[in-house]
N, C-alpha and C. Protein backbone atom coordinates (compact mmCIF):
# COMPACT_ATOMS: atom_id res chain seq x y z
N UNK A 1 8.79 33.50 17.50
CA UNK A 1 10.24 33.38 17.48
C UNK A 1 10.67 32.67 18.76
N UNK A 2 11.76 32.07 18.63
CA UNK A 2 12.55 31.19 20.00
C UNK A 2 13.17 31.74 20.14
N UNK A 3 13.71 31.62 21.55
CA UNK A 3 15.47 31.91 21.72
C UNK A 3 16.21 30.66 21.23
N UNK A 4 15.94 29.58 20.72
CA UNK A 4 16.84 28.59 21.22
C UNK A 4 16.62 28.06 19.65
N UNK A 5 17.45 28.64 18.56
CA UNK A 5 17.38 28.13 17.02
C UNK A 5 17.51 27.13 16.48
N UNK A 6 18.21 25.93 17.24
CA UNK A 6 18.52 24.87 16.65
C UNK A 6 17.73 23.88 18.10
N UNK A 7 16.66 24.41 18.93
CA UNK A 7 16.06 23.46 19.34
C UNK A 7 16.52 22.76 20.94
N UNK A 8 17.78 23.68 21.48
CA UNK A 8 18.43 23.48 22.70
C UNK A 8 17.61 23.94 23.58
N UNK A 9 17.45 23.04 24.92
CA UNK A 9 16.38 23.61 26.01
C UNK A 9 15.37 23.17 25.66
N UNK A 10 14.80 22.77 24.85
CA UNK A 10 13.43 22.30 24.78
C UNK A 10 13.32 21.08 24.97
N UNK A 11 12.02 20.33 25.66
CA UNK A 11 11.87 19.13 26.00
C UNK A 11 11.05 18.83 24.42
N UNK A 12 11.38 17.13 24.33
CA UNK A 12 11.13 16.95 23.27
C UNK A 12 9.74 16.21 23.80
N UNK A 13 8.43 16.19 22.79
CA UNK A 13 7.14 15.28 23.36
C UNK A 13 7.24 13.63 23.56
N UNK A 14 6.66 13.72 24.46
CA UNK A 14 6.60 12.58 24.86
C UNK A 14 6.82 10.86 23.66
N UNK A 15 6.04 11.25 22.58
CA UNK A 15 5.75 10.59 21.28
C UNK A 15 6.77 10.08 20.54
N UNK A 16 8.13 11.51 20.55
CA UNK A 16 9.55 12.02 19.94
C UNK A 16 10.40 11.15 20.90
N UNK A 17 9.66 11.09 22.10
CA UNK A 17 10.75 10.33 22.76
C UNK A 17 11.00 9.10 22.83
N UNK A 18 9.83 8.63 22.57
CA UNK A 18 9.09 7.14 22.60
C UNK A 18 9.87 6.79 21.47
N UNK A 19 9.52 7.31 20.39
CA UNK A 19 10.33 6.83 19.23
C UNK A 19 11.70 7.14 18.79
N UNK A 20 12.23 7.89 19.44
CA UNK A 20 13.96 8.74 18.99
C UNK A 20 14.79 7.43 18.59
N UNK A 21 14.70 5.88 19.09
CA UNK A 21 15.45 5.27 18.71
C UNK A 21 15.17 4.96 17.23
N UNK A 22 14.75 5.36 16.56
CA UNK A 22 14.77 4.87 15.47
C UNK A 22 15.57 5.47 14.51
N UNK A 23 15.90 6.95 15.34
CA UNK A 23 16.54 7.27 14.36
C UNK A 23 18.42 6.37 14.54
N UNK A 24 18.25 5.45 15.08
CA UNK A 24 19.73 5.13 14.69
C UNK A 24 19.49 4.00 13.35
N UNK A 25 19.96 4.14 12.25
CA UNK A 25 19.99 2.82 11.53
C UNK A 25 20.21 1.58 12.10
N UNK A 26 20.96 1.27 13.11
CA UNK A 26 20.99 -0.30 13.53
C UNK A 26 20.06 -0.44 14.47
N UNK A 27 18.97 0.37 14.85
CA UNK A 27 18.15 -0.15 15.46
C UNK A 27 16.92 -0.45 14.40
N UNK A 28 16.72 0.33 13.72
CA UNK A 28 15.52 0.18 12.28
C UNK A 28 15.80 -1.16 11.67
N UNK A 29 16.99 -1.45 11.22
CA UNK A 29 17.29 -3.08 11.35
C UNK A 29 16.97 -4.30 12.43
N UNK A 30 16.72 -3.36 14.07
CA UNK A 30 16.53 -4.59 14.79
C UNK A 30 15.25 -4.93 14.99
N UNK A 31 14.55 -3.68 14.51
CA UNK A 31 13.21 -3.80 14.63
C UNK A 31 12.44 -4.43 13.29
N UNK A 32 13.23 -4.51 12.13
CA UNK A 32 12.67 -5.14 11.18
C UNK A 32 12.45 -6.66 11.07
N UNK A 33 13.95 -6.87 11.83
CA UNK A 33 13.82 -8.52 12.39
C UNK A 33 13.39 -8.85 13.35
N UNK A 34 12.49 -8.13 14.20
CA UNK A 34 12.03 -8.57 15.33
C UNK A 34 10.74 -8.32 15.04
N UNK A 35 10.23 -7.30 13.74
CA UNK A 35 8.96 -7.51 13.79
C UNK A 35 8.78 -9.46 12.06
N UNK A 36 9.72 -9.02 11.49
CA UNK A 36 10.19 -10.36 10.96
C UNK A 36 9.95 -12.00 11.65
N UNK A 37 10.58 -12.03 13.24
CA UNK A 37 10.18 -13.02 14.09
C UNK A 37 9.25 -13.23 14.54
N UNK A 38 8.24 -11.87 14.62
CA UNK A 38 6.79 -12.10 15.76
C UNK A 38 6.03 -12.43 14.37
N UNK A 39 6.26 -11.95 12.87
CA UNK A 39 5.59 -12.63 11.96
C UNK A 39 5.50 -14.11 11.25
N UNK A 40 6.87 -14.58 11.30
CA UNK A 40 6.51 -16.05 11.86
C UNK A 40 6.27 -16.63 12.69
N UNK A 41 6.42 -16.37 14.03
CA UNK A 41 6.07 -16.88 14.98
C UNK A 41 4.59 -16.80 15.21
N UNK A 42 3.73 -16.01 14.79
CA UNK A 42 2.08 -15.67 14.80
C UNK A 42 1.72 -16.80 13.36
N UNK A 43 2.32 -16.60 12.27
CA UNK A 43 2.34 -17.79 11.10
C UNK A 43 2.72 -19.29 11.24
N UNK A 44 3.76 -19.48 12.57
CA UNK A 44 3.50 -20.90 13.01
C UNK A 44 2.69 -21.26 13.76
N UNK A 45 2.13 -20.38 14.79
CA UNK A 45 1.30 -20.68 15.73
C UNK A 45 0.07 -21.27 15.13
N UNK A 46 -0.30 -20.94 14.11
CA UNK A 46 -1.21 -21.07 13.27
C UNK A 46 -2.13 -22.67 13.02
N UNK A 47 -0.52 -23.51 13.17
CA UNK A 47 -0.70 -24.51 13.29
C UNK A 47 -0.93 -25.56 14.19
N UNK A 48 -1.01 -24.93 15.49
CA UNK A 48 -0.77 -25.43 17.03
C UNK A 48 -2.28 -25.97 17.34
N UNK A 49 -3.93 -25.32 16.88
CA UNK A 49 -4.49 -25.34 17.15
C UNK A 49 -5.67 -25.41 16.02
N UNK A 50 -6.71 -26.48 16.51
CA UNK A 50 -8.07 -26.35 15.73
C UNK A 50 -8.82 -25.41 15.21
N UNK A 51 -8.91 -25.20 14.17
CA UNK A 51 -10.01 -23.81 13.36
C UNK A 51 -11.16 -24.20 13.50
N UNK A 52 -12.11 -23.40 14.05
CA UNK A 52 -13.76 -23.82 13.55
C UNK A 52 -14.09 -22.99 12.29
N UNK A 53 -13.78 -23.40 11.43
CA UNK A 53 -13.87 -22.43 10.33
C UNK A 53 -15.63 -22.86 9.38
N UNK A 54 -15.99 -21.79 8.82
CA UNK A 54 -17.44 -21.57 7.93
C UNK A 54 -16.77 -21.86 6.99
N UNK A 55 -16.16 -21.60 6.23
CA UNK A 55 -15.22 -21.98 4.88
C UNK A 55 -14.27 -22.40 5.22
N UNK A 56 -14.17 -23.67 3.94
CA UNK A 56 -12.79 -24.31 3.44
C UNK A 56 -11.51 -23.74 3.55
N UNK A 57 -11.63 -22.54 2.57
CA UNK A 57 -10.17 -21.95 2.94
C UNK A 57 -9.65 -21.44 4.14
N UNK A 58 -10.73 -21.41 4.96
CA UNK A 58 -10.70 -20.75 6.22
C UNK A 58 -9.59 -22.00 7.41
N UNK A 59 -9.62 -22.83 6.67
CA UNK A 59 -8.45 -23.95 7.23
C UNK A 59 -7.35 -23.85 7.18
N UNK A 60 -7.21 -23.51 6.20
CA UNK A 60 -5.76 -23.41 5.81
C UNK A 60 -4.70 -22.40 6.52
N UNK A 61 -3.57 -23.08 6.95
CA UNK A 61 -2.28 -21.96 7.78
C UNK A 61 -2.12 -20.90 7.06
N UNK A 62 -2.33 -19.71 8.13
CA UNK A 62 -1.72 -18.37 7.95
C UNK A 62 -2.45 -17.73 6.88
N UNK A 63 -3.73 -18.64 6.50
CA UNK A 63 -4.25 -17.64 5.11
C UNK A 63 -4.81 -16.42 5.19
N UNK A 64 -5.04 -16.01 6.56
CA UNK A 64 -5.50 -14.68 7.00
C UNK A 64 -3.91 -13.45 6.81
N UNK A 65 -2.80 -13.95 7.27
CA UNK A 65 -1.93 -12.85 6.85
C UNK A 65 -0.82 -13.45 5.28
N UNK A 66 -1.40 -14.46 4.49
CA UNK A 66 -1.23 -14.67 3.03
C UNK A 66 -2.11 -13.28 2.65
N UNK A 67 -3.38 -13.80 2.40
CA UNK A 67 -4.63 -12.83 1.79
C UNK A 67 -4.00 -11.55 2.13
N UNK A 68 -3.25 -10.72 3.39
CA UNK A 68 -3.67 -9.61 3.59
C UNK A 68 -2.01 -9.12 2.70
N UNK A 69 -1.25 -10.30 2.68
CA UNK A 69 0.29 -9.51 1.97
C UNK A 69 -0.42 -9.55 0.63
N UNK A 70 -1.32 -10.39 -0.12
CA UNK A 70 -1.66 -10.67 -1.55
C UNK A 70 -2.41 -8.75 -1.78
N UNK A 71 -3.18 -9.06 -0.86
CA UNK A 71 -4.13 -7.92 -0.90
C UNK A 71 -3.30 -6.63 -0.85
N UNK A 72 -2.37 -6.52 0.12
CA UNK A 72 -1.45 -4.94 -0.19
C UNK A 72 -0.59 -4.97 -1.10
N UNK A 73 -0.52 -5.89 -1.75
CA UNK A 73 1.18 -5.85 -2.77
C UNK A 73 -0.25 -5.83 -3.91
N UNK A 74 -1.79 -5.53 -4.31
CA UNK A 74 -1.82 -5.40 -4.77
C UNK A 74 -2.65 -3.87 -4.99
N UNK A 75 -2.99 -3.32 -3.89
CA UNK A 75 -3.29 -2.08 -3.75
C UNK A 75 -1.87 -1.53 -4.30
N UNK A 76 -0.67 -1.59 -3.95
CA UNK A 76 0.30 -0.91 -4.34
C UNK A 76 0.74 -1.02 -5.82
N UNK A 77 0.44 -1.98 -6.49
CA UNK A 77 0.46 -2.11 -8.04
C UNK A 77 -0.62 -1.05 -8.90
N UNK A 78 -2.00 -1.72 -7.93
CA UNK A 78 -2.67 -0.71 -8.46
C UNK A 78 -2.72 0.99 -8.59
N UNK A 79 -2.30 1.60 -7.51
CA UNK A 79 -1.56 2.41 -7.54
C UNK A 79 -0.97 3.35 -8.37
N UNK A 80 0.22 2.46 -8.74
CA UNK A 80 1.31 2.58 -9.62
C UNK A 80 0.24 2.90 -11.49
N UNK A 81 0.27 1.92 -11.21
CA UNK A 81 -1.21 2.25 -12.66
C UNK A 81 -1.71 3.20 -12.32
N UNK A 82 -2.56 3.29 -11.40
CA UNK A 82 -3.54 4.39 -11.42
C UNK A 82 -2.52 5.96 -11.16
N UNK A 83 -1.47 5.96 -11.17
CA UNK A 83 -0.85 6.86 -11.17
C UNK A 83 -0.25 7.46 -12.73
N UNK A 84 -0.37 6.82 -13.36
CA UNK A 84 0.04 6.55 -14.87
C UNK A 84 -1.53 7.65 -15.25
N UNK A 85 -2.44 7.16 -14.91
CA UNK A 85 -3.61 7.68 -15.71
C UNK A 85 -4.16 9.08 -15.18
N UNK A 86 -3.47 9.15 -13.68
CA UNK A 86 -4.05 10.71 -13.01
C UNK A 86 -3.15 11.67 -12.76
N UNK A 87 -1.57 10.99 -13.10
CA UNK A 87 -0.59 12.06 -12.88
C UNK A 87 -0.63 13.48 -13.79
N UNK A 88 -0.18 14.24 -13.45
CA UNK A 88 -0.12 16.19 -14.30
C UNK A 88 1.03 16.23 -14.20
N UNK A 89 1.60 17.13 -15.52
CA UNK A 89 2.56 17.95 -15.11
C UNK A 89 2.79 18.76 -13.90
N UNK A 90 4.23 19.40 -13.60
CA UNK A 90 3.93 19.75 -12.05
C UNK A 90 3.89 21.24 -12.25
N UNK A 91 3.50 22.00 -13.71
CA UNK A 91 2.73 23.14 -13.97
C UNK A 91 1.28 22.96 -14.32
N UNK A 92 0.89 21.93 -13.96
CA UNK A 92 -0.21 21.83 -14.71
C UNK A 92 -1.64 22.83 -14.59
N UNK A 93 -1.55 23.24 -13.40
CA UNK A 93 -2.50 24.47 -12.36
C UNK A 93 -2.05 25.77 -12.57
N UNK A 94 0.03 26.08 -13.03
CA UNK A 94 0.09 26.95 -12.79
C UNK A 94 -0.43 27.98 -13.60
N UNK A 95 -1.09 27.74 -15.01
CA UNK A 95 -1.67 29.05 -15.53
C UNK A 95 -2.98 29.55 -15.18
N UNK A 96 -3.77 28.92 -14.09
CA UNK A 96 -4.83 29.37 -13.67
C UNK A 96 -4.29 30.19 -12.18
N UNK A 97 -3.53 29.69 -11.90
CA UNK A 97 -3.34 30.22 -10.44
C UNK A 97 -2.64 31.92 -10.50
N UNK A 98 -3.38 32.44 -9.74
CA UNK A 98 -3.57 33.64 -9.51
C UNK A 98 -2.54 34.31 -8.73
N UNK A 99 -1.61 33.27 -7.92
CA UNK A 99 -0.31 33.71 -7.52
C UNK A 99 1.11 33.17 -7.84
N UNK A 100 0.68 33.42 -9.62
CA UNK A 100 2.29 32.50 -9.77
C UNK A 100 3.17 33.51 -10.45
N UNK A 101 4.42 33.13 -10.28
CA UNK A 101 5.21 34.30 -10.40
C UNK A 101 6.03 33.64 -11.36
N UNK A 102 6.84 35.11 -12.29
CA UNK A 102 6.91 34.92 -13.26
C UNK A 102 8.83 34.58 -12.88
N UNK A 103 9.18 33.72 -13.94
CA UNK A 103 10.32 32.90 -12.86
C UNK A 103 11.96 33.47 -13.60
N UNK A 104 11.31 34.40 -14.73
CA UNK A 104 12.17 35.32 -15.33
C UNK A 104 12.86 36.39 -14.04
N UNK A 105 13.82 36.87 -14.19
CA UNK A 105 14.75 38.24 -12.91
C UNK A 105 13.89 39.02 -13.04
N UNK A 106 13.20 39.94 -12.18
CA UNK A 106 12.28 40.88 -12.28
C UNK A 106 13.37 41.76 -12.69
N UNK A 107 12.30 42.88 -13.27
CA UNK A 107 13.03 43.93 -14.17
C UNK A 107 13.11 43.32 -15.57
N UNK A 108 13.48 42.36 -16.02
CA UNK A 108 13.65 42.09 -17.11
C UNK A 108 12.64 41.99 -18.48
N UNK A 109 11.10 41.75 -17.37
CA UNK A 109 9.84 41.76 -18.46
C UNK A 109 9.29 43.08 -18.10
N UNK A 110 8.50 43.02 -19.58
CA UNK A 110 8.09 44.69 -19.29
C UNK A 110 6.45 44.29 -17.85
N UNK A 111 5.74 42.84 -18.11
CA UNK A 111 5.14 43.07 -16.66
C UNK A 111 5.59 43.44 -15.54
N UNK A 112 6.89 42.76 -15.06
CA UNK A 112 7.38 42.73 -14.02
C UNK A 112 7.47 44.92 -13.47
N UNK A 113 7.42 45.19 -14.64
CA UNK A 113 7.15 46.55 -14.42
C UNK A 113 5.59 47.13 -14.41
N UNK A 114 5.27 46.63 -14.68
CA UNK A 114 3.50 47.35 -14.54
C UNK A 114 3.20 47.55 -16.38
N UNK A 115 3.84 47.13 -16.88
CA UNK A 115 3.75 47.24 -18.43
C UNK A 115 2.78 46.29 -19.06
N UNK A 116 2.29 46.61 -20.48
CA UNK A 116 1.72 45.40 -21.18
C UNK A 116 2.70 44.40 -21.79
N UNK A 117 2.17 43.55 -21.81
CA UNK A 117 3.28 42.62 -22.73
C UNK A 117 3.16 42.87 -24.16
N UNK A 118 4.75 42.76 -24.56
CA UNK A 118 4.63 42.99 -26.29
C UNK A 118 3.90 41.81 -26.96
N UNK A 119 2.65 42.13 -27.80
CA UNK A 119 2.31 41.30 -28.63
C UNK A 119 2.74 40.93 -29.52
């Protein structure tokens, strides 16, 4: 137990502090465009300088962070599918589980009293 219920007096960690700006919405915006700018700006640079590349495609601008947006936009599709084929109901466990409670007002079933159930 605390004395302090809503968290007054306490130093917040170091981590909490580092990051607290985010919780303002107009900063989560400034950081989207600023991580927005360092991503083109790393995608033009691209072009400033000679590749010694082993492969062909390995020439080509920015194909290292192309491939890697191709590659997560398609883990996340896949996903989505594979969520289709492994999703459960969200009782799907509960008749095995050994602590589920019965969601009827107690008193009202004859278990809820130590009774058998009417067959």
């Amino acid at each position: 137990m605390t004395d302090h219920p809503n968290g007054e007096g306490q130093e917040m960690p170091f981590l909490a502090r580092l990051l607290s700006f985010v919780d303002k919405p107009h900063n989560v915006t400034r950081l989207f465009y600023l991580l927005l700018v360092i991503c083109i700006a790393l995608g033009l640079s691209d072009f400033l300088y000679h590749k010694h590349a082993y492969f062909a495609v390995e020439e080509f601008p920015a194909i290292y962070g192309i491939f890697g947006f191709i590659v997560y936009a398609a883990v996340i599709f896949l996903a989505k599918g594979l969520r289709l084929i492994v999703r459960r109901p969200e009782d799907y466990y509960e008749p095995l589980a050994i602590d589920t409670e019965d969601e009827r007002a107690a008193g009202s079933a004859p278990e809820a009293k130590g009774g058998r159930p009417h067959a």
